[in-house]
N, C-alpha and C. Protein backbone atom coordinates (compact mmCIF):
# COMPACT_ATOMS: atom_id res chain seq x y z
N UNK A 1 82.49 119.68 95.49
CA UNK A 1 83.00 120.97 95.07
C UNK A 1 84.07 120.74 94.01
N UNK A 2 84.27 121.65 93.05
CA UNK A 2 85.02 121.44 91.73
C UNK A 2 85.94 122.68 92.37
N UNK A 3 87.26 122.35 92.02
CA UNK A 3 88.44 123.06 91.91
C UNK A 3 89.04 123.52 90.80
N UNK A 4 88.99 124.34 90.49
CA UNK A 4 89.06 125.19 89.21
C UNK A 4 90.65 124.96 88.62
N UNK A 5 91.10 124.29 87.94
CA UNK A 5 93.12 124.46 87.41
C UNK A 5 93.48 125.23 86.80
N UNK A 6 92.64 125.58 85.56
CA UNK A 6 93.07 125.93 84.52
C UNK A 6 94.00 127.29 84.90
N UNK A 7 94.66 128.04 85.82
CA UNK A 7 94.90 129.14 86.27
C UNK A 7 96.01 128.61 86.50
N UNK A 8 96.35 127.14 86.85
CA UNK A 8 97.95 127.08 87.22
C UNK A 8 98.09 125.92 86.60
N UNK A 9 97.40 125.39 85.27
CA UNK A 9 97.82 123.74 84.76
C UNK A 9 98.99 123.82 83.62
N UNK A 10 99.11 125.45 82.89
CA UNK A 10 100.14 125.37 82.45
C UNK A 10 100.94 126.57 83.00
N UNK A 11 101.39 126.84 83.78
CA UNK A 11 102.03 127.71 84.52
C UNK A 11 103.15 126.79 86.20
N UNK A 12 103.89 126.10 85.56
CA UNK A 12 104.82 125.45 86.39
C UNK A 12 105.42 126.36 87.65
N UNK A 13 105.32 125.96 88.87
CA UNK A 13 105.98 126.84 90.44
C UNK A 13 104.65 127.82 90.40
N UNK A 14 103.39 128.07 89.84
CA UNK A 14 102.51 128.28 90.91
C UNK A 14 101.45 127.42 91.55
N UNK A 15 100.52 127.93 92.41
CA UNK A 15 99.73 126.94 93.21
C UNK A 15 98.61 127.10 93.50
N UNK A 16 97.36 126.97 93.88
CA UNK A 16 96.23 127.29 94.14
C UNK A 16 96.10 126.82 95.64
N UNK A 17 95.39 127.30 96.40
CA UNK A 17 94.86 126.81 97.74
C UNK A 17 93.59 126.43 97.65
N UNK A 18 93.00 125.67 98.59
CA UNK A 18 91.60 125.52 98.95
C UNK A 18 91.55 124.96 100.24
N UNK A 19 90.19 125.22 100.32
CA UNK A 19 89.58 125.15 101.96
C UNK A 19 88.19 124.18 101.38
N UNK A 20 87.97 123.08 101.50
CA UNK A 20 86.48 122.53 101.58
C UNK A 20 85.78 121.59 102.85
N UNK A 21 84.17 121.88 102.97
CA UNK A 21 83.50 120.92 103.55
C UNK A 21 82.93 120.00 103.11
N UNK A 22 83.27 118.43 103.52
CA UNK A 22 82.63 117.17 102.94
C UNK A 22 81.75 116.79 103.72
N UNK A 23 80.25 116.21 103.39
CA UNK A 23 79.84 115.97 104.04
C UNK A 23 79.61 114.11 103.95
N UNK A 24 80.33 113.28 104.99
CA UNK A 24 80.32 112.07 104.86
C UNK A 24 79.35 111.29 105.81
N UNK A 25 78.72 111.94 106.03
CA UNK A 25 77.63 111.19 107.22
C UNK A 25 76.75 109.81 106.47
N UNK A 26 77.17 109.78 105.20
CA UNK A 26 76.50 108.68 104.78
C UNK A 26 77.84 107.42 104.59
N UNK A 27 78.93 107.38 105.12
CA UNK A 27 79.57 106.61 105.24
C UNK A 27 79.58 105.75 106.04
N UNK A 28 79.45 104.42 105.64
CA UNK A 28 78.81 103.34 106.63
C UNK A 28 80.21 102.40 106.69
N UNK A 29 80.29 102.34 107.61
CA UNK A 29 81.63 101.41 108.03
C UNK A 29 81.64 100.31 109.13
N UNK A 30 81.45 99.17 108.58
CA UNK A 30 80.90 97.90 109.15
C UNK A 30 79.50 98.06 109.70
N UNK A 31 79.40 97.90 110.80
CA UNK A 31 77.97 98.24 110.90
C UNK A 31 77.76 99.79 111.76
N UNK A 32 78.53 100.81 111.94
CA UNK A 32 78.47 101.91 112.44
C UNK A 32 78.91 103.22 111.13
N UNK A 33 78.14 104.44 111.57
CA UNK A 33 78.57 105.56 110.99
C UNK A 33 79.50 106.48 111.45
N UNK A 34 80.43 106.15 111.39
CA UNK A 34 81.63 107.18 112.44
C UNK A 34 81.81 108.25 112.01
N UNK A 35 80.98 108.97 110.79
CA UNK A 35 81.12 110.68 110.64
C UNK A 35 80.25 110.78 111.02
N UNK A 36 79.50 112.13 111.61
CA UNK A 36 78.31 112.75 112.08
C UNK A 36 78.66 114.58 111.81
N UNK A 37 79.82 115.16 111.50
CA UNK A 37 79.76 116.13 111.30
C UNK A 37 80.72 116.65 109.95
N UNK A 38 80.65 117.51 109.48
CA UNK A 38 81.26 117.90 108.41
C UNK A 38 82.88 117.83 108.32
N UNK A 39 83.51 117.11 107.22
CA UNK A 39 84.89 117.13 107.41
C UNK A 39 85.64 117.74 106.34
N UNK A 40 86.66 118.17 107.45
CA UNK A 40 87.01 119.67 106.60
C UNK A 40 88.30 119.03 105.89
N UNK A 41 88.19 119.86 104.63
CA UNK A 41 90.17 119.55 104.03
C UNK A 41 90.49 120.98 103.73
N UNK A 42 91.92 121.40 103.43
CA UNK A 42 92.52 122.23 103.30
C UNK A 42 93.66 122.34 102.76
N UNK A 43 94.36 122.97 101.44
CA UNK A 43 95.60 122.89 101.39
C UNK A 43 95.96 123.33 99.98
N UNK A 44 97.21 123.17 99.05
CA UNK A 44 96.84 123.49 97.89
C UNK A 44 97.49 122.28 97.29
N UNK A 45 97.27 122.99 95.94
CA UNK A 45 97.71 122.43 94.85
C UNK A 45 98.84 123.10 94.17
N UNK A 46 100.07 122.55 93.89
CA UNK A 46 101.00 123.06 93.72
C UNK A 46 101.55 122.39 92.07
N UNK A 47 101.46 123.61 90.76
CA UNK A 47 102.62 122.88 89.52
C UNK A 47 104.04 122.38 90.15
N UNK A 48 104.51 121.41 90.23
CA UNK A 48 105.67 121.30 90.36
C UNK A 48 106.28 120.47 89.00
N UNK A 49 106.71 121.65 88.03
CA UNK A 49 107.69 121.16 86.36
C UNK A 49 106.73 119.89 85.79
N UNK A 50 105.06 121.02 85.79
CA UNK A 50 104.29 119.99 85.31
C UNK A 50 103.41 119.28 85.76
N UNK A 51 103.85 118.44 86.75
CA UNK A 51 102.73 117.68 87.54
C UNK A 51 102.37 118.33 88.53
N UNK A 52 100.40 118.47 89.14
CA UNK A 52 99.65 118.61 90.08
C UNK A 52 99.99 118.10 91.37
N UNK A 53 100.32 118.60 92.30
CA UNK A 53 100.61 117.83 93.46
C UNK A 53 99.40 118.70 94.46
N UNK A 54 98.90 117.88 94.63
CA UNK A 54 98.04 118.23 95.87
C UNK A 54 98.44 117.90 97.65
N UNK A 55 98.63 118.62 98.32
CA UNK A 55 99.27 118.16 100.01
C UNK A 55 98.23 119.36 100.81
N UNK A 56 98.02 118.71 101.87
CA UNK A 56 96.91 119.17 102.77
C UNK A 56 96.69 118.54 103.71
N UNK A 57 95.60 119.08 104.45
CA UNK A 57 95.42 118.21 105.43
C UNK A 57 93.16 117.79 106.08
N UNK A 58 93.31 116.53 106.08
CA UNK A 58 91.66 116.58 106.55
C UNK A 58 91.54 116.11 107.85
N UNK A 59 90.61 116.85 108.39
CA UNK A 59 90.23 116.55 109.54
C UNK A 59 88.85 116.74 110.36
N UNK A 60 88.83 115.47 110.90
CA UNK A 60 87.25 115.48 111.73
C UNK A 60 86.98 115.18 112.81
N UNK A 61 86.15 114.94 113.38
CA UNK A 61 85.76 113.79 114.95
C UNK A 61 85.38 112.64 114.26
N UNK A 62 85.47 111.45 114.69
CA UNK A 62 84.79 109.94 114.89
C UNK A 62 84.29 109.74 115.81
N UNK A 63 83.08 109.28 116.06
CA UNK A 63 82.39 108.99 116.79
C UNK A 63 82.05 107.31 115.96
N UNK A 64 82.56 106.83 117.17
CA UNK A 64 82.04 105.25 117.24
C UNK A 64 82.41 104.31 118.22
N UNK A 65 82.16 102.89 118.31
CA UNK A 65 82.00 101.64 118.89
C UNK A 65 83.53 101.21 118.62
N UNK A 66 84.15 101.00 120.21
CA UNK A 66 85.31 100.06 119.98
C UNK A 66 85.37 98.86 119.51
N UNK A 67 85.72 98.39 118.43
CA UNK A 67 85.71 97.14 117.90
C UNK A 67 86.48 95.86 119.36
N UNK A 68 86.98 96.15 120.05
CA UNK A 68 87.60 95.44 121.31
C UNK A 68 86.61 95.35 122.41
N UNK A 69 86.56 96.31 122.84
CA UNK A 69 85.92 96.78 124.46
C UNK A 69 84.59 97.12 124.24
N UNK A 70 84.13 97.37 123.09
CA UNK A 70 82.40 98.03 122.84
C UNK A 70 82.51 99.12 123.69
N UNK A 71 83.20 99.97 123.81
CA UNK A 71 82.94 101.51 124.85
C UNK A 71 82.57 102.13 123.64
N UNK A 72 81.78 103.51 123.74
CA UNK A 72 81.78 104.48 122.66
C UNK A 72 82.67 105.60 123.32
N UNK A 73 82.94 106.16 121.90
CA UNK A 73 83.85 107.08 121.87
C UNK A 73 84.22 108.16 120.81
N UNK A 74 84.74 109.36 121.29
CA UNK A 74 84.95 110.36 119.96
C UNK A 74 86.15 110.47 119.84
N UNK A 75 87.09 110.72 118.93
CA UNK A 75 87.90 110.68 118.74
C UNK A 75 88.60 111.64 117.55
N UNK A 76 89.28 113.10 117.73
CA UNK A 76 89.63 114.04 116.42
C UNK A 76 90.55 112.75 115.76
N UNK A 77 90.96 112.86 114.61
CA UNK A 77 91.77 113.09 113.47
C UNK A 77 91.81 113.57 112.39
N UNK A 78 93.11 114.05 112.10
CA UNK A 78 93.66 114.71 111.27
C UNK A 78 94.64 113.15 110.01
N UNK A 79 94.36 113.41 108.68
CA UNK A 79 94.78 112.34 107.57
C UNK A 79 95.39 113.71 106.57
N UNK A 80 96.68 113.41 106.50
CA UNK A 80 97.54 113.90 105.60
C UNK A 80 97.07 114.10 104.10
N UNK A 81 96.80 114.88 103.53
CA UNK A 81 96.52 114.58 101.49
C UNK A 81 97.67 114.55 101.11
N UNK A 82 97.58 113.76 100.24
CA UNK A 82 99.51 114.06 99.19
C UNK A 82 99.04 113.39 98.07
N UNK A 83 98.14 113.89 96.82
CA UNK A 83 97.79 113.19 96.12
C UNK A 83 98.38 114.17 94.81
N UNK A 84 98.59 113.00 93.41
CA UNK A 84 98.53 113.67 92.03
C UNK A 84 97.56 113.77 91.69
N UNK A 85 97.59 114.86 90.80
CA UNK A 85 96.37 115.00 89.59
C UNK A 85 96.86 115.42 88.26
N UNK A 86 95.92 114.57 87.25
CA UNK A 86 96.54 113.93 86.30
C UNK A 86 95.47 114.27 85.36
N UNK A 87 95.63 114.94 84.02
CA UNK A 87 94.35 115.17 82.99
C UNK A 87 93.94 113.65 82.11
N UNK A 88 94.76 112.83 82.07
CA UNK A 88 94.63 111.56 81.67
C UNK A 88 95.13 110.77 82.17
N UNK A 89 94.78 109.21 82.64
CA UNK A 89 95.33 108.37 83.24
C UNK A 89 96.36 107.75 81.99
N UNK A 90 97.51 107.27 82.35
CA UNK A 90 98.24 106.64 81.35
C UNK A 90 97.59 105.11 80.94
N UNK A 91 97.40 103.86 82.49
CA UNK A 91 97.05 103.06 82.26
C UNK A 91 96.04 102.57 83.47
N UNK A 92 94.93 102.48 82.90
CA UNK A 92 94.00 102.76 84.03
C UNK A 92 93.83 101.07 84.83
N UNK A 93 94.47 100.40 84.45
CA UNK A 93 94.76 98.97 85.21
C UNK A 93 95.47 98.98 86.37
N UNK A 94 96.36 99.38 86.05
CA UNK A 94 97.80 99.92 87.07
C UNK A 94 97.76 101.30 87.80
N UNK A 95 96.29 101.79 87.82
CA UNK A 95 95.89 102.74 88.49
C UNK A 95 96.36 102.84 89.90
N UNK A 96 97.08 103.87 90.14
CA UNK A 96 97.81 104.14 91.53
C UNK A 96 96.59 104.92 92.49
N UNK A 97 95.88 104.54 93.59
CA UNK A 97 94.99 105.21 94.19
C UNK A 97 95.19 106.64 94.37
N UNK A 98 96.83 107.34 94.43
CA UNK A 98 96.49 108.28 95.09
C UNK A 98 96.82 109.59 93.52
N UNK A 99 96.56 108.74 92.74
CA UNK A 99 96.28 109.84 91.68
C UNK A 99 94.82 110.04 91.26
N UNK A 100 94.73 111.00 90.99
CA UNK A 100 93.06 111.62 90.67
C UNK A 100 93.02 112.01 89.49
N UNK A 101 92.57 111.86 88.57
CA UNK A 101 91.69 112.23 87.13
C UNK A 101 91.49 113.94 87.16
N UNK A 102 91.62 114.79 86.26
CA UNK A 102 91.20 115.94 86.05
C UNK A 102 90.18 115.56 85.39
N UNK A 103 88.68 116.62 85.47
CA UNK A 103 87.99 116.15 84.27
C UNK A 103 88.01 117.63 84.14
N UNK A 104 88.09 118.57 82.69
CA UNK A 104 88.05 119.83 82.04
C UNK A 104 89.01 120.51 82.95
N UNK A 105 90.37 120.36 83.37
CA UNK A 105 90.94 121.26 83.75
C UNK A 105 90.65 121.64 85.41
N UNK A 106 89.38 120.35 86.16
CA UNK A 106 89.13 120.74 87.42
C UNK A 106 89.37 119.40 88.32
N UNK A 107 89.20 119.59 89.47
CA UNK A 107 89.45 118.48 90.03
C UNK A 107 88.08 118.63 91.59
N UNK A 108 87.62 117.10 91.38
CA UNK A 108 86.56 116.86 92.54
C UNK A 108 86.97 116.94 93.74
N UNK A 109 86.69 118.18 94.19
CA UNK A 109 87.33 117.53 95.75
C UNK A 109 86.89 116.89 97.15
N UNK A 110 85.05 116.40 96.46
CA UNK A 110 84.25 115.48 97.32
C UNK A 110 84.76 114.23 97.33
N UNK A 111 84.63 113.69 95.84
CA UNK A 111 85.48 112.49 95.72
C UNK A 111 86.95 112.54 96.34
N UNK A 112 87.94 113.22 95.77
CA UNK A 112 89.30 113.00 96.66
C UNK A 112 89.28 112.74 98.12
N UNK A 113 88.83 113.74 98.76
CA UNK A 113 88.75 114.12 99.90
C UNK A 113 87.48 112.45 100.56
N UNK A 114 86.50 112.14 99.86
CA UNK A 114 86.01 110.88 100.48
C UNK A 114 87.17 109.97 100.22
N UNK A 115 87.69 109.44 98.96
CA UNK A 115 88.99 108.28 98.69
C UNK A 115 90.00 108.19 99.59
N UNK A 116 90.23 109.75 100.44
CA UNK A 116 91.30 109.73 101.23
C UNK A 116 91.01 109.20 102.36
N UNK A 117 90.05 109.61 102.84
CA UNK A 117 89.51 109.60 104.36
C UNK A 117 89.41 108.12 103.88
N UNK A 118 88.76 107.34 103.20
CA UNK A 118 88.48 105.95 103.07
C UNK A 118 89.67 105.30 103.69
N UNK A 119 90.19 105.29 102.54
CA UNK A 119 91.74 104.48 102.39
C UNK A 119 92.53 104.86 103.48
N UNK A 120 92.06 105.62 104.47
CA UNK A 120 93.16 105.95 105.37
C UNK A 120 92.88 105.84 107.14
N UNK A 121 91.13 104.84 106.83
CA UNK A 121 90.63 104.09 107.83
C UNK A 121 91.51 103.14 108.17
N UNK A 122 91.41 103.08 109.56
CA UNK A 122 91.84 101.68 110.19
C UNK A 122 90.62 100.93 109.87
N UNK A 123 91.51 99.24 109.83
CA UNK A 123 90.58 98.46 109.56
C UNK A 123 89.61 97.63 110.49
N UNK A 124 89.92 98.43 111.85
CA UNK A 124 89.13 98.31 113.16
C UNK A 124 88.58 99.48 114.04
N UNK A 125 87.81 100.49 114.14
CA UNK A 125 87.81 101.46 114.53
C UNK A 125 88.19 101.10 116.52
N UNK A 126 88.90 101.85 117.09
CA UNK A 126 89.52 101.10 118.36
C UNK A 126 89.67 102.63 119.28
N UNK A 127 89.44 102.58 120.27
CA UNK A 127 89.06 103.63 121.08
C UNK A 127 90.11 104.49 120.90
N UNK A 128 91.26 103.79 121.49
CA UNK A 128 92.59 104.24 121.85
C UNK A 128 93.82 102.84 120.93
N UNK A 129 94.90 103.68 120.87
CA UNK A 129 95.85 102.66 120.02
C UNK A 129 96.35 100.60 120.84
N UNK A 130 95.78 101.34 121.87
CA UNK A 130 96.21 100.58 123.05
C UNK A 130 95.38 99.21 123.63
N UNK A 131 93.89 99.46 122.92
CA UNK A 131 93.47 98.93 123.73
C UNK A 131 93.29 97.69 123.82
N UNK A 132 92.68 97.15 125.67
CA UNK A 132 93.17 95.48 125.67
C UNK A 132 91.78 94.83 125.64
N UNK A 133 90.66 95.66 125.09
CA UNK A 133 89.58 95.02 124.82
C UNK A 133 88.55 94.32 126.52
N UNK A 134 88.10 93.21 126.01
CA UNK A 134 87.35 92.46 127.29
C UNK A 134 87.63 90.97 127.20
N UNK A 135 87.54 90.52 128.78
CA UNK A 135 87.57 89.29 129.19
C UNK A 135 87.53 88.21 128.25
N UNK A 136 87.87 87.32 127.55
CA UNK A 136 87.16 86.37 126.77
C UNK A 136 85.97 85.56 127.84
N UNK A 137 86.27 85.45 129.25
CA UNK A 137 85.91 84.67 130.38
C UNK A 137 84.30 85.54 130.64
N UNK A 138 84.51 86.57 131.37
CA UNK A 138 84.00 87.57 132.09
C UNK A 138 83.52 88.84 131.74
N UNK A 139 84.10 88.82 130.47
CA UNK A 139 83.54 89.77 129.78
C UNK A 139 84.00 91.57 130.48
N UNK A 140 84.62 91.45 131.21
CA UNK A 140 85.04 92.62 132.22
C UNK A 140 86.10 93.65 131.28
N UNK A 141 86.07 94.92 131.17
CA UNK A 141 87.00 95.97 130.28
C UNK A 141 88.17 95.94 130.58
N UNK A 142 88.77 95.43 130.08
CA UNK A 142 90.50 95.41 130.35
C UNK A 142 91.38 96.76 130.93
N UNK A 143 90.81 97.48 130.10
CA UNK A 143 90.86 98.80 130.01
C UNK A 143 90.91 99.24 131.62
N UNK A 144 90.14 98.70 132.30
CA UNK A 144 89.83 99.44 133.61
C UNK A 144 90.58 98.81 134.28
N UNK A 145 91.50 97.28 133.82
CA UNK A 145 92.23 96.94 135.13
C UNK A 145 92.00 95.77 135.11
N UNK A 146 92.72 94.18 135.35
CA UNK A 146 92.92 93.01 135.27
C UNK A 146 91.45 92.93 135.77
N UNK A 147 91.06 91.40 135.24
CA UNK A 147 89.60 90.92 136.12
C UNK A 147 90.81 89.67 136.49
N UNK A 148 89.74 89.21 137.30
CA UNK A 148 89.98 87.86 138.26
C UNK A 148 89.94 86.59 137.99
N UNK A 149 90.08 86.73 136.49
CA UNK A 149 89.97 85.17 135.99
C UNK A 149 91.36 84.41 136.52
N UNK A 150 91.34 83.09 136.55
CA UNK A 150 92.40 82.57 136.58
C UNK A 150 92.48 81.93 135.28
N UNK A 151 94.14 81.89 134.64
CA UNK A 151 94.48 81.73 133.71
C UNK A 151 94.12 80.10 133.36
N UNK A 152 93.68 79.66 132.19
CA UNK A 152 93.67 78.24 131.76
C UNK A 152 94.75 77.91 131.59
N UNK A 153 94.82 76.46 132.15
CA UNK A 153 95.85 76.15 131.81
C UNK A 153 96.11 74.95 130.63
N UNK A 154 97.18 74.98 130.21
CA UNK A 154 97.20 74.29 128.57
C UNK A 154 97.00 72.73 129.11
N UNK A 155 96.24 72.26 128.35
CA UNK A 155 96.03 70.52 128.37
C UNK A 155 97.20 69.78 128.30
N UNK A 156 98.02 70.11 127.75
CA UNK A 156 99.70 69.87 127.52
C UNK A 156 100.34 69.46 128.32
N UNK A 157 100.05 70.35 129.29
CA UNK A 157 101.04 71.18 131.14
C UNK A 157 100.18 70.54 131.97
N UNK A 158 99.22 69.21 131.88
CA UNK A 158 98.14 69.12 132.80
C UNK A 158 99.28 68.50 133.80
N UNK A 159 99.99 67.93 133.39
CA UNK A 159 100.68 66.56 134.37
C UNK A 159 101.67 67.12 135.37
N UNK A 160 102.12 68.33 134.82
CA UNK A 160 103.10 69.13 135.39
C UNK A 160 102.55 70.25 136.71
N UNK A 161 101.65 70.65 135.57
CA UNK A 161 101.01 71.39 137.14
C UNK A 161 100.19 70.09 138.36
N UNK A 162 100.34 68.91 138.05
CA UNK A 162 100.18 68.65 139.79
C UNK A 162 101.17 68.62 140.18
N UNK A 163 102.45 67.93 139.56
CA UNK A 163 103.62 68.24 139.99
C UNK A 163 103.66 69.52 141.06
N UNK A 164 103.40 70.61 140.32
CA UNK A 164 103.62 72.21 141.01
C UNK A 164 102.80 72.10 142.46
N UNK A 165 101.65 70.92 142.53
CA UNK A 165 100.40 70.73 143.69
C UNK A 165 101.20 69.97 144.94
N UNK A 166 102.02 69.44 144.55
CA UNK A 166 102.56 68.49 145.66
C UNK A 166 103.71 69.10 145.83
């Protein structure tokens, strides 16, 4: 979807709003697709003495595979926008991600809105912030509660723990 500027690109302290649906279900992230439904952004665009400031907010479900524990799981979030937009890049080497290109006075807000959600993946998708994954031993979900392994002990400490035997 194209966002129309030209109504506030030379008109400094006003703003435009928008509401869009992205559809990212073709986003493949390691070997799982964690969009399955439409993700929404919202918010405006504000002149502030010149420069485009875009602030908003996107939000969806994830649905995917704990990279720790292998449980599946859904999970809302919500990813902040706070991006510029810019009718020309100054130096496109030193390109700052969270500025965006105008092209004719409009701005993409499939592309933005995918760059954001990208860049604002964890680089493990993980059930919960917390989690303690599985057994290296036993393979058992941490999650649900200690398993019964007994701890190895270091090759180091061999001499000491008979000590601890007698």
């Amino acid at each position: 979807m194209r966002l129309e500027l030209s109504s506030i690109i030379d008109r400094p302290g006003e703003s435009l709003a928008f509401s869009t649906s992205v559809d990212l279900t073709d986003l493949v992230y390691g070997t799982s697709q964690p969009v399955s439904e439409p993700v929404q952004a919202k918010g405006t665009v504000r002149n502030t003495a010149g420069v485009l400031v875009m602030k908003g907010l996107i939000s969806t479900c994830i649905h995917g595979t704990c990279d720790r524990c292998t449980t599946d799981f859904d999970r809302d979030v919500e990813i902040p926008i706070d991006a510029v937009l810019v009718t020309e890049l100054a130096n496109e080497e030193n390109e700052d991600e969270w500025v965006f290109p105008l092209e004719a006075d409009a701005a993409d807000l499939d592309d933005i809105v995918r760059t954001i959600f990208v860049l604002n993946m964890d680089s493990k998708l993980l059930c919960k912030e917390d989690c303690k994954g599985l057994c290296c031993r036993c393979g058992r979900n941490l999650n649900d509660g200690p398993c019964d392994c007994k701890k190895e002990i270091d090759p180091r400490f061999a001499a000491l723990r008979q000590l601890l035997d007698k």
